[in-house]
C-alpha atoms as a PDB file:
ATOM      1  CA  UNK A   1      -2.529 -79.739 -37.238  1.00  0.00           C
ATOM      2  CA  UNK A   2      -0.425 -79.837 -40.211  1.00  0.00           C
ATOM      3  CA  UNK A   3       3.415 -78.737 -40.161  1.00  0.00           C
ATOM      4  CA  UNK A   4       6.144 -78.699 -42.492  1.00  0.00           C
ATOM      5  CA  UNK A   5       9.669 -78.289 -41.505  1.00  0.00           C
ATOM      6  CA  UNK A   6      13.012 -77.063 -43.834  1.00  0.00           C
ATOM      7  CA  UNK A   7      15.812 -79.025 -43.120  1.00  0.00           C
ATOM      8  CA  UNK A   8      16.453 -81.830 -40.850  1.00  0.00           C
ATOM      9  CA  UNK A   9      18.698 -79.964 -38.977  1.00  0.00           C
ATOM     10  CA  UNK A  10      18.960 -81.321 -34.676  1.00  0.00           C
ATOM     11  CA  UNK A  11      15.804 -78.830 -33.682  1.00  0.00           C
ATOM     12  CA  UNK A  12      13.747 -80.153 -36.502  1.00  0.00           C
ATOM     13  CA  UNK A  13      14.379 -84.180 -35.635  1.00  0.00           C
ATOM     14  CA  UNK A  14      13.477 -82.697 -32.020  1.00  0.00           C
ATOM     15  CA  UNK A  15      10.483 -80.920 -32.458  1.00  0.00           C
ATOM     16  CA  UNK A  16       9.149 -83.330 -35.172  1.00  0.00           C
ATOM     17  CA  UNK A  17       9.538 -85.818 -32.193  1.00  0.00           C
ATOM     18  CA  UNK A  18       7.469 -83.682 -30.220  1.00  0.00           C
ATOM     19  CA  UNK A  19       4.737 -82.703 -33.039  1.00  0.00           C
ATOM     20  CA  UNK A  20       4.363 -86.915 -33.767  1.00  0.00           C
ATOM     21  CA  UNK A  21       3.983 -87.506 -30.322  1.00  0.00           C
ATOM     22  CA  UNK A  22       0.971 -84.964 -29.403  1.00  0.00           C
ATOM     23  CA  UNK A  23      -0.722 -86.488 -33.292  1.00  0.00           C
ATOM     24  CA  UNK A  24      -0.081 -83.783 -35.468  1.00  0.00           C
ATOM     25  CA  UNK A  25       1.241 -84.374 -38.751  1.00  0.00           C
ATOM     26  CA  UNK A  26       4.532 -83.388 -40.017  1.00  0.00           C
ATOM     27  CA  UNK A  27       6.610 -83.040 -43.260  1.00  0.00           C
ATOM     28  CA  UNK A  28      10.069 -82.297 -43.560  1.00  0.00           C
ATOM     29  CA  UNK A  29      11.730 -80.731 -46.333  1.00  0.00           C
ATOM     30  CA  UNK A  30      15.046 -81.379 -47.433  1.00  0.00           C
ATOM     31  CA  UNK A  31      17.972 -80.780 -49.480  1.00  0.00           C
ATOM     32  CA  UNK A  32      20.035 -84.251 -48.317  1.00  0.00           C
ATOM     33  CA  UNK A  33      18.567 -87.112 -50.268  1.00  0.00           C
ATOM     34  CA  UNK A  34      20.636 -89.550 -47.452  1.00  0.00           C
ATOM     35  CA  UNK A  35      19.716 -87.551 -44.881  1.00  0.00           C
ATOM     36  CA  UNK A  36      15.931 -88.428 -46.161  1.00  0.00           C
ATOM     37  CA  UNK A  37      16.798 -92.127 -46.349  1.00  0.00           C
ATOM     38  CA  UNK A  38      18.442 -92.121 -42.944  1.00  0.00           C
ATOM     39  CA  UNK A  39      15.329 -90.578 -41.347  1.00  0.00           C
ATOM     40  CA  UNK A  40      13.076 -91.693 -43.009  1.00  0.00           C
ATOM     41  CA  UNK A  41      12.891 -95.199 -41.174  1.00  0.00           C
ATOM     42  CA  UNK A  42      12.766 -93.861 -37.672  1.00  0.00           C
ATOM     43  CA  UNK A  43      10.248 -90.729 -38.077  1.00  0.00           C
ATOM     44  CA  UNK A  44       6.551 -91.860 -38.866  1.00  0.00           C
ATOM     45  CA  UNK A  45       6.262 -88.604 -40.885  1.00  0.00           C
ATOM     46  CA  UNK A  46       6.293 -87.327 -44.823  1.00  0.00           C
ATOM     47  CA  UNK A  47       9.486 -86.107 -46.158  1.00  0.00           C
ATOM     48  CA  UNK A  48      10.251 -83.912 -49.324  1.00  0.00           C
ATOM     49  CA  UNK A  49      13.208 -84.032 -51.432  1.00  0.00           C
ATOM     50  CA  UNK A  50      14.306 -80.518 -52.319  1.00  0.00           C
ATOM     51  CA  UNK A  51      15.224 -76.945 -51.454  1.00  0.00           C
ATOM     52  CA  UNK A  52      12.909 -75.398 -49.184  1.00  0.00           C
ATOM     53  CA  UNK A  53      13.602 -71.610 -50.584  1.00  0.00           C
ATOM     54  CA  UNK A  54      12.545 -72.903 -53.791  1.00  0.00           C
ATOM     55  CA  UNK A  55       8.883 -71.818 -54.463  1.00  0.00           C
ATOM     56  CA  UNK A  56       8.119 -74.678 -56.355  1.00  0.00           C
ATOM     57  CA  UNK A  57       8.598 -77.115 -53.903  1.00  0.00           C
ATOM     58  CA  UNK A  58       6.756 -74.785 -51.331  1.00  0.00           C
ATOM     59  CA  UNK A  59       3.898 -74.905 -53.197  1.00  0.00           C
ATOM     60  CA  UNK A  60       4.106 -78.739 -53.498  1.00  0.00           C
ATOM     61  CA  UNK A  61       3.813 -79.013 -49.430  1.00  0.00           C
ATOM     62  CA  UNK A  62      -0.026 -77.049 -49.789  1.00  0.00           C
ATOM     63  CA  UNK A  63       0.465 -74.373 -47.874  1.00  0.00           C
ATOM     64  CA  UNK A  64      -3.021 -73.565 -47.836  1.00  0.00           C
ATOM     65  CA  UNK A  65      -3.704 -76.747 -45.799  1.00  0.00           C
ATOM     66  CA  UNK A  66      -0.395 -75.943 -43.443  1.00  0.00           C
ATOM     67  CA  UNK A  67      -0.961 -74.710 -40.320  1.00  0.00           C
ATOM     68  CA  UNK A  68       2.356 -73.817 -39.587  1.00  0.00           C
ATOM     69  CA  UNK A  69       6.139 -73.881 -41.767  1.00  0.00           C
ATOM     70  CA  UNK A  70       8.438 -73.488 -39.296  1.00  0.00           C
ATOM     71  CA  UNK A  71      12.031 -73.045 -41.496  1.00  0.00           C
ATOM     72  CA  UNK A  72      14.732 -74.457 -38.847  1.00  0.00           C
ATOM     73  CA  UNK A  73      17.823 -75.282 -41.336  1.00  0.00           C
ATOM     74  CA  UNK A  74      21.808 -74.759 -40.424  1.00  0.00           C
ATOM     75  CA  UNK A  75      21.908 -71.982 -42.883  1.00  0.00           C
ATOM     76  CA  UNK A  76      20.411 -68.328 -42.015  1.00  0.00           C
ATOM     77  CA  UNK A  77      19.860 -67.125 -45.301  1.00  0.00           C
ATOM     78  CA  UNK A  78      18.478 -70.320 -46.826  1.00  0.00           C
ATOM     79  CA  UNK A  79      15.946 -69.934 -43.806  1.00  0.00           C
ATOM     80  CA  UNK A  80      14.831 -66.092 -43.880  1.00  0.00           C
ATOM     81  CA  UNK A  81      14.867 -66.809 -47.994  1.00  0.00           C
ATOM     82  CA  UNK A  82      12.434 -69.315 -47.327  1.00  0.00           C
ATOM     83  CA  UNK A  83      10.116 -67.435 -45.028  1.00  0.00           C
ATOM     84  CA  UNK A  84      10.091 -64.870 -47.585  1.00  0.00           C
ATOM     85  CA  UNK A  85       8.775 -67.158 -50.156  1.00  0.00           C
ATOM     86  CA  UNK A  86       6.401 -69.184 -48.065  1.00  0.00           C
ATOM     87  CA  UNK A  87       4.775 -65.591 -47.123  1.00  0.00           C
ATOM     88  CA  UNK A  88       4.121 -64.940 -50.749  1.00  0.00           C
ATOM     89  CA  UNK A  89       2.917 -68.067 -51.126  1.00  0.00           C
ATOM     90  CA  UNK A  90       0.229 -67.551 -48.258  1.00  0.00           C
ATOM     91  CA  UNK A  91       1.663 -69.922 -45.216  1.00  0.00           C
ATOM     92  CA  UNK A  92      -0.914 -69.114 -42.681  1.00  0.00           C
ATOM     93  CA  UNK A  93       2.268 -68.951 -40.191  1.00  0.00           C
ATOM     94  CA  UNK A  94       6.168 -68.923 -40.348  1.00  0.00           C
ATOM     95  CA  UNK A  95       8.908 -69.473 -38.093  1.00  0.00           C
ATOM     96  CA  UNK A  96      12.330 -68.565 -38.809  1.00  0.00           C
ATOM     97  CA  UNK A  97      15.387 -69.845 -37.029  1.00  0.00           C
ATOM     98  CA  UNK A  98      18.645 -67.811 -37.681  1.00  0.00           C
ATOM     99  CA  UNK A  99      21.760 -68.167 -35.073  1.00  0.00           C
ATOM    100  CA  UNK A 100      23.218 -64.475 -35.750  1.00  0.00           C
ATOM    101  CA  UNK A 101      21.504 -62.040 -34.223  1.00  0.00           C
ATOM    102  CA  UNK A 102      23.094 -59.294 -36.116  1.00  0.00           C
ATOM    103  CA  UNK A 103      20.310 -60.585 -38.719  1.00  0.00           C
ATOM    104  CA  UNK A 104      17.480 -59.771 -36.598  1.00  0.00           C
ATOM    105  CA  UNK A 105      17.344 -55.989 -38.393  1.00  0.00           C
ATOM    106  CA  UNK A 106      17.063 -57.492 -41.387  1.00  0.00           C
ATOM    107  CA  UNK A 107      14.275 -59.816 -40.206  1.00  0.00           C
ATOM    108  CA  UNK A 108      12.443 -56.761 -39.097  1.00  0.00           C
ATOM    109  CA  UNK A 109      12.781 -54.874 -42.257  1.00  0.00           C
ATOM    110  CA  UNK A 110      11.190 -58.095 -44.309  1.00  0.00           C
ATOM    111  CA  UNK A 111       8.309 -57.806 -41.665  1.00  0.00           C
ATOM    112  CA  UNK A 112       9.094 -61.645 -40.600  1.00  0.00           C
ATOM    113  CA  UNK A 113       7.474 -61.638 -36.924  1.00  0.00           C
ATOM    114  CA  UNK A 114       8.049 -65.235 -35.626  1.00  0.00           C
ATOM    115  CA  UNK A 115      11.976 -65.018 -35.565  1.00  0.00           C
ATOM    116  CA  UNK A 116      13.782 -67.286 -32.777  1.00  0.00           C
ATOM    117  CA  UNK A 117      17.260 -67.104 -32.027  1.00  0.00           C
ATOM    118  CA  UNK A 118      17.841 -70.496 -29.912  1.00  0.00           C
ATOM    119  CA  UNK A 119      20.704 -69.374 -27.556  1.00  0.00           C
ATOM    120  CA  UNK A 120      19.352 -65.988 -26.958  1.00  0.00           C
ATOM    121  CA  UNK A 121      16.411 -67.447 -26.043  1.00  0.00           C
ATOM    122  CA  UNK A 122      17.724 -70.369 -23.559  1.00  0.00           C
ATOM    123  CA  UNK A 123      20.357 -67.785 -22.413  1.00  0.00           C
ATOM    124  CA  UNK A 124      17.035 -65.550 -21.534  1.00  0.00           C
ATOM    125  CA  UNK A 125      15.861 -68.590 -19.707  1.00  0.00           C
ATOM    126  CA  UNK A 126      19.496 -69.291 -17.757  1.00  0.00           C
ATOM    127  CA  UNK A 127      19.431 -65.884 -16.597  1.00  0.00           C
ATOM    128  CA  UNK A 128      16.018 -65.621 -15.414  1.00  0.00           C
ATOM    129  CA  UNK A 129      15.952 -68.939 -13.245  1.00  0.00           C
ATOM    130  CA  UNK A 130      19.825 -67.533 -12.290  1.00  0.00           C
ATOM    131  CA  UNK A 131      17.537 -64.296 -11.063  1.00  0.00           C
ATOM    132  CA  UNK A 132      15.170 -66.527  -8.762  1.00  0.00           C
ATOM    133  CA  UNK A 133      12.481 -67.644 -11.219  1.00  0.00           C
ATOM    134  CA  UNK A 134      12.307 -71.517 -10.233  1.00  0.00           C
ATOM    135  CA  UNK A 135       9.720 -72.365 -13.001  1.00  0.00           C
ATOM    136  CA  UNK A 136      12.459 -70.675 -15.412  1.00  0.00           C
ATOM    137  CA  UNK A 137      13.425 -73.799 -16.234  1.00  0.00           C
ATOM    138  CA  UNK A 138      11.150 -76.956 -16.308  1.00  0.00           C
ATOM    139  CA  UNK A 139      13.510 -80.263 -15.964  1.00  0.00           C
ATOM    140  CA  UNK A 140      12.485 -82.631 -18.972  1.00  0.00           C
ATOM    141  CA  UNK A 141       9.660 -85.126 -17.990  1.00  0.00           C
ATOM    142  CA  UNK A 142      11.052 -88.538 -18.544  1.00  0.00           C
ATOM    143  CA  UNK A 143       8.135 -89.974 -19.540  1.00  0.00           C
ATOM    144  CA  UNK A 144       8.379 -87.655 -22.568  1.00  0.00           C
ATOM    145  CA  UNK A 145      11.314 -88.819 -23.872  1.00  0.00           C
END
């Protein structure tokens, strides 16, 4: 599979980890030309200078031949903006990360479906194991890391 990633923000670096190790291949997009460079020699992946909102350099990632944009920068609006764009640019599929989850409304109302809000979801997780689901949480397999 092919997936592109907006901004190299922790959960990008992490899940582009994960994507490189099961063979799929991976682009990141992002603002931070030093950020690039600094990456760039320890991730076995493409990277794209530029703003991922920006519908120009969406269209210069092919979205036809993306499986999946997953938009996972430190800034909210620069990631629904970018869902948004990659929609009306055809992305098959689109992930948006946002930390407030006063804009999940807002999400609705642009029809974005595949919104995650990380610490509502591990706090989901914390409270189910807390409620006696063991499998809640899966410890990390070392081997993985």
């Amino acid at each position: 599979m092919r997936i592109v990633l907006i901004g190299a923000s922790t959960l990008t670096l992490t899940t582009t980890e994960i994507l490189l190790e099961a063979g799929h291949e991976v682009v990141i997009i992002e603002k931070n030309r030093e950020i690039i460079e600094q990456h760039s020699e320890i991730y076995d992946c493409s990277f794209v200078h530029g703003d991922g909102s920006r519908p120009k350099i969406l269209e210069d990632v092919d979205p036809e031949h993306t499986d999946c944009l997953f938009c996972l920068s430190s800034d909210d609006t620069s990631n629904i903006l970018a869902a948004v764009v990659a929609r009306s640019l055809d992305f098959k599929r689109v992930v948006v990360r946002i930390e407030d989850h006063g804009l999940l409304p807002v999400c609705a109302q642009l029809d974005l479906d595949h919104v995650i809000v990380p610490d509502r979801r591990v706090s989901r997780e914390l409270m189910a194991f807390a409620e006696g689901n063991e499998h809640a949480l899966e410890s990390e397999d070392p081997e993985s890391n």
